[in-house]
N, C-alpha and C. Protein backbone atom coordinates (compact mmCIF):
# COMPACT_ATOMS: atom_id res chain seq x y z
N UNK A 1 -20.55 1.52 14.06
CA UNK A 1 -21.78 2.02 13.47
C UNK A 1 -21.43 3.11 12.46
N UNK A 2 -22.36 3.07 11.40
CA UNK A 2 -21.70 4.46 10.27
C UNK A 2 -22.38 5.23 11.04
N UNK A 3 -21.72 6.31 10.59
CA UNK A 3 -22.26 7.80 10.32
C UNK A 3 -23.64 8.19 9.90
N UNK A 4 -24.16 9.01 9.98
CA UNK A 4 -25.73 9.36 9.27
C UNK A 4 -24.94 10.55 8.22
N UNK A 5 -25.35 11.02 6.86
CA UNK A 5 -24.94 11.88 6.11
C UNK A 5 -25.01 12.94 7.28
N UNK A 6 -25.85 13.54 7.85
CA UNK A 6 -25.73 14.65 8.71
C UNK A 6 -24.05 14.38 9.60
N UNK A 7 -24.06 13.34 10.05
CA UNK A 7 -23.15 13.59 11.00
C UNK A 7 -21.74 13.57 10.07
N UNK A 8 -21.53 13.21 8.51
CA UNK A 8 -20.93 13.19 8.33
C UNK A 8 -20.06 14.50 7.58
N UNK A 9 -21.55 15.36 7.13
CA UNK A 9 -21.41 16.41 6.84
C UNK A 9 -20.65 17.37 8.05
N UNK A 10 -21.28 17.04 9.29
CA UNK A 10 -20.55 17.87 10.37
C UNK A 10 -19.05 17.33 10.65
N UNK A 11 -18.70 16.49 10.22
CA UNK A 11 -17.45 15.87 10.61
C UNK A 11 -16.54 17.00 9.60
N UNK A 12 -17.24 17.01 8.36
CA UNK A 12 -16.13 17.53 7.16
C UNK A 12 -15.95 18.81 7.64
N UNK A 13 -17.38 19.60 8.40
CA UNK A 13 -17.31 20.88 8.68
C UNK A 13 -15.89 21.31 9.78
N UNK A 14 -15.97 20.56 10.93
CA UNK A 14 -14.98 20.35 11.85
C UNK A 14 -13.46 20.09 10.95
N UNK A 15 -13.41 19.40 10.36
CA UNK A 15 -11.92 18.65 10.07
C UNK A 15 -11.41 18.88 8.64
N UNK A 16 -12.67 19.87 8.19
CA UNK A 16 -11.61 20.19 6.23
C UNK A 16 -10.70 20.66 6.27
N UNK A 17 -9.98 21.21 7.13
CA UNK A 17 -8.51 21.74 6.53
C UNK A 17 -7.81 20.36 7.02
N UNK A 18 -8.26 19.65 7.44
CA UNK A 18 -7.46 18.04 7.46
C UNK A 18 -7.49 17.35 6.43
N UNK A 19 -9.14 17.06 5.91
CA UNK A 19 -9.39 16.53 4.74
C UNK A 19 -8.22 16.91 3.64
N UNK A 20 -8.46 18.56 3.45
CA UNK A 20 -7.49 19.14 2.44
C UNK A 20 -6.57 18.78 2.57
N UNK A 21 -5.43 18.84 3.58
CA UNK A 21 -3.93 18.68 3.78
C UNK A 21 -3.47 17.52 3.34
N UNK A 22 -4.36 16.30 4.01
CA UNK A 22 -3.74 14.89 4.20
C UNK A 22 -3.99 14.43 2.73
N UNK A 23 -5.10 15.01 1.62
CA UNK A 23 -5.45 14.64 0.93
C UNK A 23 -4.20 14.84 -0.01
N UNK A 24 -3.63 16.28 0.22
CA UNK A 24 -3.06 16.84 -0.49
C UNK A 24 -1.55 16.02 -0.35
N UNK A 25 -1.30 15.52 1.12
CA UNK A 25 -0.04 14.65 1.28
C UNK A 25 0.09 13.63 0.42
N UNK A 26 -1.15 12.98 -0.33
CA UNK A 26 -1.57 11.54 -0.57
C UNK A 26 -0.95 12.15 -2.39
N UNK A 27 -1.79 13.25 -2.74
CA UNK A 27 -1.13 13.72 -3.96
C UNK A 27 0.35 13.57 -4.37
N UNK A 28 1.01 14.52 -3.14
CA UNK A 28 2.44 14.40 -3.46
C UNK A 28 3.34 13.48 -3.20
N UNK A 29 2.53 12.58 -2.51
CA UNK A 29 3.40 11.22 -2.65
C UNK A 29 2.88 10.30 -3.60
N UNK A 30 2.07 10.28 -4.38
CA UNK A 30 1.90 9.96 -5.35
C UNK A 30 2.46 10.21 -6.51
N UNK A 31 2.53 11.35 -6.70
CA UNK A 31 3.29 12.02 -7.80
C UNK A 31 4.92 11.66 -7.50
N UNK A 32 5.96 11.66 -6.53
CA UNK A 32 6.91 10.80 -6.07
C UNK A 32 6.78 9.43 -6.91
N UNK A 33 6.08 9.07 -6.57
CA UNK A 33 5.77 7.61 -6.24
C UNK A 33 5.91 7.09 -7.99
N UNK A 34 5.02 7.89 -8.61
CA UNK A 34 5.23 7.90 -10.27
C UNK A 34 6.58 8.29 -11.11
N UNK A 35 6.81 9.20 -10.37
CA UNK A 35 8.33 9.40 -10.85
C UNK A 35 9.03 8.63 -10.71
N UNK A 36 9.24 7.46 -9.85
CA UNK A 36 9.93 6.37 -10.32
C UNK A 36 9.72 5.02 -10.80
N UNK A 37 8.19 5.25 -10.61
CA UNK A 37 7.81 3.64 -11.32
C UNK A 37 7.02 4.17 -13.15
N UNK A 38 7.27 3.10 -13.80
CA UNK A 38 6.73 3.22 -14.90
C UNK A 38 5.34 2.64 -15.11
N UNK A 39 4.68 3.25 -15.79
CA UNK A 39 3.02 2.69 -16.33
C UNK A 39 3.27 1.22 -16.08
N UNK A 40 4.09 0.39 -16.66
CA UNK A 40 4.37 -0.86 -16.68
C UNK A 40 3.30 -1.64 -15.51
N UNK A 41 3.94 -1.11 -14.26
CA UNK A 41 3.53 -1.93 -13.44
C UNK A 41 2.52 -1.28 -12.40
N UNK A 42 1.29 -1.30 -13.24
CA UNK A 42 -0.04 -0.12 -12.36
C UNK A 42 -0.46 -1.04 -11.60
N UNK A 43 0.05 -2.40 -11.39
CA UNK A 43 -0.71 -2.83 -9.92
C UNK A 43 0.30 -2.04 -9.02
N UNK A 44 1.33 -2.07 -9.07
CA UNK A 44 2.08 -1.61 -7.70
C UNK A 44 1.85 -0.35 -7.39
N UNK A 45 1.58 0.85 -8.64
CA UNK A 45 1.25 1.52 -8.78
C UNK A 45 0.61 1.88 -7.96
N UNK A 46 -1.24 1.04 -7.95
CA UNK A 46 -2.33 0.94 -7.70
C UNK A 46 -2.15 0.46 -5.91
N UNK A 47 -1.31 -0.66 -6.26
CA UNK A 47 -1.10 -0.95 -4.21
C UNK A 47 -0.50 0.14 -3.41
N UNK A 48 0.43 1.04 -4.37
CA UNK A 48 0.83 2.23 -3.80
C UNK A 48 -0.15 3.40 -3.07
N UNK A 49 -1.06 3.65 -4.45
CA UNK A 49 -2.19 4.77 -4.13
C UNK A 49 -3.18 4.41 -2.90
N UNK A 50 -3.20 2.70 -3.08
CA UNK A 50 -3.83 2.68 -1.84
C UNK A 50 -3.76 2.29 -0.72
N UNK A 51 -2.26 2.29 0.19
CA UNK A 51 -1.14 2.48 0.95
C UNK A 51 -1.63 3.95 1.22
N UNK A 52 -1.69 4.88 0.13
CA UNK A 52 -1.21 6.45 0.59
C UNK A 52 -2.76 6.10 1.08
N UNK A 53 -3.46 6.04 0.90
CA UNK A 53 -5.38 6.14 1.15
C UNK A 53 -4.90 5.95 2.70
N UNK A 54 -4.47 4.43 3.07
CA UNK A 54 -4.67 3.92 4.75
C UNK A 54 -3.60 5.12 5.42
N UNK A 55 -2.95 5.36 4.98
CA UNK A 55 -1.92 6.04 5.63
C UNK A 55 -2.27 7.82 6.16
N UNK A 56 -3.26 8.13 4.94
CA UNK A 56 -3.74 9.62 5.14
C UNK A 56 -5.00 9.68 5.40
N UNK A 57 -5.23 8.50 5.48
CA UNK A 57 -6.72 9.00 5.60
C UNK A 57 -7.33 8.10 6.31
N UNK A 58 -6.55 7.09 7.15
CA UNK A 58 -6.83 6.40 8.49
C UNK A 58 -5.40 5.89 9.32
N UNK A 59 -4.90 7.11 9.13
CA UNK A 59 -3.32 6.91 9.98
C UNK A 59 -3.64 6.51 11.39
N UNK A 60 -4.65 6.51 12.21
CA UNK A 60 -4.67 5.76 13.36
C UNK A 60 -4.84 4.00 13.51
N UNK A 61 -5.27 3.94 12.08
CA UNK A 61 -5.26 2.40 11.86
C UNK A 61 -3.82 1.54 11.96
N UNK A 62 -3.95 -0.04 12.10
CA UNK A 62 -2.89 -0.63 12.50
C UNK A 62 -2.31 -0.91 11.37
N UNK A 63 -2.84 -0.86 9.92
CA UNK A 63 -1.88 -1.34 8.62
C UNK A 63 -1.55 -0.06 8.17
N UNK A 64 -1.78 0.87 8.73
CA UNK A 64 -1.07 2.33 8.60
C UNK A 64 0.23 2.53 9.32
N UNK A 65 0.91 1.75 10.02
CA UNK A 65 1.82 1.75 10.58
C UNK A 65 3.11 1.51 9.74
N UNK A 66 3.90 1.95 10.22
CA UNK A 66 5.36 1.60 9.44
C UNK A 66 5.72 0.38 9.39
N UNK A 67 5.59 -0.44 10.27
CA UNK A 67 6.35 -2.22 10.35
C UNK A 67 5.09 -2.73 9.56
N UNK A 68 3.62 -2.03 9.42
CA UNK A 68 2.62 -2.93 8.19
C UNK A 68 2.91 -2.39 6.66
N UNK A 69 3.16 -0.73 6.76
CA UNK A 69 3.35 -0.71 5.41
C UNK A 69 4.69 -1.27 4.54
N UNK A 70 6.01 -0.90 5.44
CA UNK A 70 7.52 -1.65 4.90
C UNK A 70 6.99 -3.21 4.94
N UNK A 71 7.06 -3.79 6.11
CA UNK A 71 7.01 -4.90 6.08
C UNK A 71 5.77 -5.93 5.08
N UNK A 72 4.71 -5.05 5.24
CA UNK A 72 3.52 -5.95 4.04
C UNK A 72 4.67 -5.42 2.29
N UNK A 73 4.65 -4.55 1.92
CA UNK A 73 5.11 -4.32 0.67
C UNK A 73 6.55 -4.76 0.68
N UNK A 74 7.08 -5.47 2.11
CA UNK A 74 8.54 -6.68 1.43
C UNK A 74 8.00 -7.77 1.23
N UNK A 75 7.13 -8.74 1.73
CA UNK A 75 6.39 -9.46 2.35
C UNK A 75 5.81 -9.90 0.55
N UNK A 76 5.38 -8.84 -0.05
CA UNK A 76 4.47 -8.83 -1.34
C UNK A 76 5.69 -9.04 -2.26
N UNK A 77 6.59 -8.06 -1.97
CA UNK A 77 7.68 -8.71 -3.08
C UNK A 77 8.49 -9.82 -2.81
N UNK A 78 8.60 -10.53 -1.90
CA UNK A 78 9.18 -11.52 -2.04
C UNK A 78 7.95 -12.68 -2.21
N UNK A 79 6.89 -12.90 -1.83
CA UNK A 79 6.09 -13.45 -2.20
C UNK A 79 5.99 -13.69 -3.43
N UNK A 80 5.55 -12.09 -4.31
CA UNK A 80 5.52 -12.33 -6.02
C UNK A 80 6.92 -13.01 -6.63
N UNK A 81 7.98 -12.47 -6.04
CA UNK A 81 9.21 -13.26 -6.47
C UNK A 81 9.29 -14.25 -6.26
N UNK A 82 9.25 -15.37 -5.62
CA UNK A 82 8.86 -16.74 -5.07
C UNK A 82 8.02 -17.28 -6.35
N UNK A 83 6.68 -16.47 -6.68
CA UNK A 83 5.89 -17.07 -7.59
C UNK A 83 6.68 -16.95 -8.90
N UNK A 84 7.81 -16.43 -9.10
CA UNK A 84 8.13 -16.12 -10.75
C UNK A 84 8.90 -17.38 -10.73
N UNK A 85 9.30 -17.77 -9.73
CA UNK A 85 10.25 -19.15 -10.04
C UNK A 85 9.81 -20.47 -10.34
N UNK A 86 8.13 -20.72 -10.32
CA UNK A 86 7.64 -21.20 -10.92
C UNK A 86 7.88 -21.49 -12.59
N UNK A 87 8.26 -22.72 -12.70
CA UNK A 87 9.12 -22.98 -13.63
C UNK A 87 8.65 -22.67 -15.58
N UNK A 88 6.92 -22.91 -15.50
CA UNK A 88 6.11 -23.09 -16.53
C UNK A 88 5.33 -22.27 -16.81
N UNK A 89 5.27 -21.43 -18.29
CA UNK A 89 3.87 -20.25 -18.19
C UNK A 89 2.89 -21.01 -18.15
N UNK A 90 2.28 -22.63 -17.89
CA UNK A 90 0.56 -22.85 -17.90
C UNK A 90 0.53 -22.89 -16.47
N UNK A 91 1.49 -22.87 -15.48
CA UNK A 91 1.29 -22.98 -14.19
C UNK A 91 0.71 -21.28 -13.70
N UNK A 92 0.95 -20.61 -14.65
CA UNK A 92 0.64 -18.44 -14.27
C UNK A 92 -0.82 -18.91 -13.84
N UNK A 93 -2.08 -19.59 -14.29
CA UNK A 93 -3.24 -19.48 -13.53
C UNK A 93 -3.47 -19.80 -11.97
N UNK A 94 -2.40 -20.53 -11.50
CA UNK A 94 -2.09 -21.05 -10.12
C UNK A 94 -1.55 -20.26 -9.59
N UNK A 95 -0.20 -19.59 -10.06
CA UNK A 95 0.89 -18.74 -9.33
C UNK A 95 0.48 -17.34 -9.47
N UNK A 96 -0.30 -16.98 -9.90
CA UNK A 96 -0.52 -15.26 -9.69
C UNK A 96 -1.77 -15.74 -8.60
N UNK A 97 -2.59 -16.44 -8.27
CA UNK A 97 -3.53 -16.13 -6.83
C UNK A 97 -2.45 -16.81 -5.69
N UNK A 98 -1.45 -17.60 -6.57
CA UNK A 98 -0.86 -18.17 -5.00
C UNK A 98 -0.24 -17.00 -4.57
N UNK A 99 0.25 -15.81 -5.13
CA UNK A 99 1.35 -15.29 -5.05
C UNK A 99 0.48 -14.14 -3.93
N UNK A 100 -0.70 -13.89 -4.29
CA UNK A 100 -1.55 -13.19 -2.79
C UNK A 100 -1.94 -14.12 -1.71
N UNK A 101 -2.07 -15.37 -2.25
CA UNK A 101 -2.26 -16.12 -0.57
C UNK A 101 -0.96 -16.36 -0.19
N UNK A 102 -0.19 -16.60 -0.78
CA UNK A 102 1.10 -16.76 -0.12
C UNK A 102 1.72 -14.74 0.73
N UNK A 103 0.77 -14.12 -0.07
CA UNK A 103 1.17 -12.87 0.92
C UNK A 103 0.52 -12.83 1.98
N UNK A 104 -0.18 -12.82 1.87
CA UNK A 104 -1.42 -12.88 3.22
C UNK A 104 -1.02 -13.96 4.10
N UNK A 105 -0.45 -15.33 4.01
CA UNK A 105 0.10 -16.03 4.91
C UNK A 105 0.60 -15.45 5.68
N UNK A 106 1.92 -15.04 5.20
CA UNK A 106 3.36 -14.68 5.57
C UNK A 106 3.26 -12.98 6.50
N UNK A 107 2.08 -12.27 5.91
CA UNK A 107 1.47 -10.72 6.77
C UNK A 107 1.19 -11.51 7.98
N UNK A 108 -0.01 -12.26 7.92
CA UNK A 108 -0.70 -12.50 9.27
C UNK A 108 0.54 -13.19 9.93
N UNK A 109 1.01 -14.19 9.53
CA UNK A 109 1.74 -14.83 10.45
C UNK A 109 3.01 -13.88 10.82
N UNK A 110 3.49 -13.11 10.10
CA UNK A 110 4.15 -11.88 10.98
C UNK A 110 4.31 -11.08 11.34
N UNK A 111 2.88 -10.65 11.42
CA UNK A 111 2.23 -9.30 12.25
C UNK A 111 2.22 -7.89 11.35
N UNK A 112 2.66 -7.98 9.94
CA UNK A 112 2.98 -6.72 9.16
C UNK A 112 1.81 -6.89 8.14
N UNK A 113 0.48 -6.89 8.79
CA UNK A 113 -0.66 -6.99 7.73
C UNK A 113 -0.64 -5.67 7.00
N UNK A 114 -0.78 -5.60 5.60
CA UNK A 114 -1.31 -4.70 5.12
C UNK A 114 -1.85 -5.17 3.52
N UNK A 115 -2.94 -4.64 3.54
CA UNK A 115 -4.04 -5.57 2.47
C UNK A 115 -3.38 -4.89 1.32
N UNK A 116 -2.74 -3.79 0.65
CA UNK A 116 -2.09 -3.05 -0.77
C UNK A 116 -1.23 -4.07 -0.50
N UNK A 117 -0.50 -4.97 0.16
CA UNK A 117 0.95 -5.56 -0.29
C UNK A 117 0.44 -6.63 -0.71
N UNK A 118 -0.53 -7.19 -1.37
CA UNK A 118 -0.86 -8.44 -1.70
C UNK A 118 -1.28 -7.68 -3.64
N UNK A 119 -1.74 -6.60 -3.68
CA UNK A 119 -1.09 -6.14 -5.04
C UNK A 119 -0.14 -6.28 -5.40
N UNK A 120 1.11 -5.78 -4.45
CA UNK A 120 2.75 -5.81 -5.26
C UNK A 120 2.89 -7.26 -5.19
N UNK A 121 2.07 -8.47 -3.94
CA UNK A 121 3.03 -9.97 -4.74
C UNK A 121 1.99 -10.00 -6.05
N UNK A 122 0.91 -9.45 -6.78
CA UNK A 122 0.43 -10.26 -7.52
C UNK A 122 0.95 -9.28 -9.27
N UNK A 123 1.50 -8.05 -8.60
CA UNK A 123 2.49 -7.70 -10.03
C UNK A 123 3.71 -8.37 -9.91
N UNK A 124 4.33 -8.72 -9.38
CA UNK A 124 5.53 -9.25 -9.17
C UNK A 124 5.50 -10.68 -10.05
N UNK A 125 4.35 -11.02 -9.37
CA UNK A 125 4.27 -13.07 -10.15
C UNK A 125 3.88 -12.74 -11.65
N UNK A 126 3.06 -11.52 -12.10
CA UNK A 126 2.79 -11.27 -13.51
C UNK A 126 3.97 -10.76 -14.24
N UNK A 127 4.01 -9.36 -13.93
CA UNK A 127 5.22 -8.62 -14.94
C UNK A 127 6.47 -9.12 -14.91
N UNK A 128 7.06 -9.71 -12.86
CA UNK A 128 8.46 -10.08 -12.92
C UNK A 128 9.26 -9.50 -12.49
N UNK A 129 9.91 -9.82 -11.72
CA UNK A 129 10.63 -9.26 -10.58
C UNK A 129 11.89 -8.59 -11.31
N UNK A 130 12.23 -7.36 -10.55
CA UNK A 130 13.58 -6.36 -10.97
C UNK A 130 13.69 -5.64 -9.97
N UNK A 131 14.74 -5.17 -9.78
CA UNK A 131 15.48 -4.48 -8.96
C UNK A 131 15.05 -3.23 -8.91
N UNK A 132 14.66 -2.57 -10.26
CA UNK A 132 13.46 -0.68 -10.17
C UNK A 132 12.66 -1.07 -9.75
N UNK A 133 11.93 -2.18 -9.49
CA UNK A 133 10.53 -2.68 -8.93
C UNK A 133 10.64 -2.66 -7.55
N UNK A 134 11.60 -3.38 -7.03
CA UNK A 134 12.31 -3.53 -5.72
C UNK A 134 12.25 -1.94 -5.32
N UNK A 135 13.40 -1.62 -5.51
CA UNK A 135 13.51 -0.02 -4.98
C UNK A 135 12.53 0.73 -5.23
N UNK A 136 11.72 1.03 -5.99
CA UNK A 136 10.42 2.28 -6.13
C UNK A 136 9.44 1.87 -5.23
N UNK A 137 9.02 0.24 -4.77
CA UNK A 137 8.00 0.11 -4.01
C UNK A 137 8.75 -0.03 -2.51
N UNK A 138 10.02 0.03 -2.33
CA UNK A 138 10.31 -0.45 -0.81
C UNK A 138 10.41 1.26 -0.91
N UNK A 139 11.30 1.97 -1.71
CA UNK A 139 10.86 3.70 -1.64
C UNK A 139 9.91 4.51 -1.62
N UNK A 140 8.68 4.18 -1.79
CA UNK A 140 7.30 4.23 -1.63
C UNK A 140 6.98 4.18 -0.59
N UNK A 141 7.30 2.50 0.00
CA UNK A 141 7.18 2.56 1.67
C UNK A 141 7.51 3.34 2.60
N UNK A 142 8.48 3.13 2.18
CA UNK A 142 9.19 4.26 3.56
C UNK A 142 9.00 5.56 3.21
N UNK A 143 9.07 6.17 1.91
CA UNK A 143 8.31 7.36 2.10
C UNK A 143 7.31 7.95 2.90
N UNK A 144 6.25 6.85 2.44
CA UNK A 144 4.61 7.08 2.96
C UNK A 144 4.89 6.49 4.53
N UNK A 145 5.87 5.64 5.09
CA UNK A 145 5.96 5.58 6.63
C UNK A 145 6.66 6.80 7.05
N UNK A 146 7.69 7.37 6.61
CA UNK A 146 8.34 8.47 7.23
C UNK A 146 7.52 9.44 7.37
N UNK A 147 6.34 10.03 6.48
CA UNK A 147 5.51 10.80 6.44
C UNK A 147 4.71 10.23 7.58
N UNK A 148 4.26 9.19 7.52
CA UNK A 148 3.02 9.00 8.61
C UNK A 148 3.88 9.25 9.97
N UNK A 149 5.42 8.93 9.88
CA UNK A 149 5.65 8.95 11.55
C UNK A 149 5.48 10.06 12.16
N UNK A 150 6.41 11.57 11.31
CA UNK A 150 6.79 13.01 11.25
C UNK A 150 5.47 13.26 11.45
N UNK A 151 4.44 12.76 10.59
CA UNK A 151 2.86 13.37 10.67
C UNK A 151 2.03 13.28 11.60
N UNK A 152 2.11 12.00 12.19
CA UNK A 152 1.02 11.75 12.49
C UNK A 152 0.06 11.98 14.01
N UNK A 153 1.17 13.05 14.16
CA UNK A 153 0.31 14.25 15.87
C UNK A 153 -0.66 14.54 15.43
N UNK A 154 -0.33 14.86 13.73
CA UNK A 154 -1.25 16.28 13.21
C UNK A 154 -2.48 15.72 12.21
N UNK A 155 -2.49 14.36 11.91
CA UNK A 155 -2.86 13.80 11.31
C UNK A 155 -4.30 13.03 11.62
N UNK A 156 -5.39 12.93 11.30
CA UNK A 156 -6.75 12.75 11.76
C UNK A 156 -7.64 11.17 11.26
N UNK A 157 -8.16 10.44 11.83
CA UNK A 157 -9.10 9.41 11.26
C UNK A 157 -9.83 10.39 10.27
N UNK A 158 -10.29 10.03 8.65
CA UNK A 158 -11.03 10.63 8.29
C UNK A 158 -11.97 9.62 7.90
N UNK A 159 -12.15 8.54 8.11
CA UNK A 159 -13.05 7.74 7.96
C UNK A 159 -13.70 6.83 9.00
């Protein structure tokens, strides 16, 4: 059931120096997170920022977990990589949505759901797989999991 604005107002009253903190965690791993990827590729970017969202700001959730966030954002890159081997650019209208159902297969069926890793397979099948792509988003991961593990005594549902 939602919230009523009242109750939600009392929630913020109780828990803002959480709001602030975790919000503020989501910042600086973001800013990380930019320092090694380039504008180039703002979906991963974008699957990144909102990785840090589940992670800070519903770390009790199950795709907030470390084996959903590593494992969905390998899961996405090998998926999008899979789709680049698609041999033909008129086949790109097929292979960039296969390249998220083929993520979402491969999450559910191995327990590492996380809904941002179906961004990184669908930059992967567009821009094209590389090795800075590889490392900034599997470094991303584990960033934002090492943080959630170290964190997450102190760390609150905020939604």
């Amino acid at each position: 059931m939602e919230d009523s604005p009242i109750e939600t107002i009392e929630k913020f009253r109780i828990f803002w120096k959480n709001y602030i903190f975790q919000s503020f965690l989501a910042v600086l791993t973001m800013f990380l997170v930019l320092s090694f990827l380039s504008l180039e590729h703002v979906a991963i970017i974008a699957s990144i920022g909102a990785t840090a969202f589940i992670v800070f700001a519903m770390p009790k959730n199950l795709t907030a977990k470390p084996r959903n966030v590593i494992g969905g954002h390998l899961v996405g890159l090998i998926s999008g990589f899979l789709c680049t081997l698609i041999p033909h650019p008129s086949f790109s209208a097929i292979s960039y949505p296969f390249a998220v159902g083929l993520s979402i297969f491969i999450m559910v069926a191995t327990d590492t759901e996380h809904p941002p890793a179906s961004g990184t397979a669908l930059d992967v099948a567009v821009t094209g797989f590389s090795l800075d792509v590889v490392t900034a988003t599997m470094t991303s991961a584990i960033l934002l999991s090492l943080a959630h593990h170290f964190l997450e005594p102190y760390l609150k549902d905020l939604v």
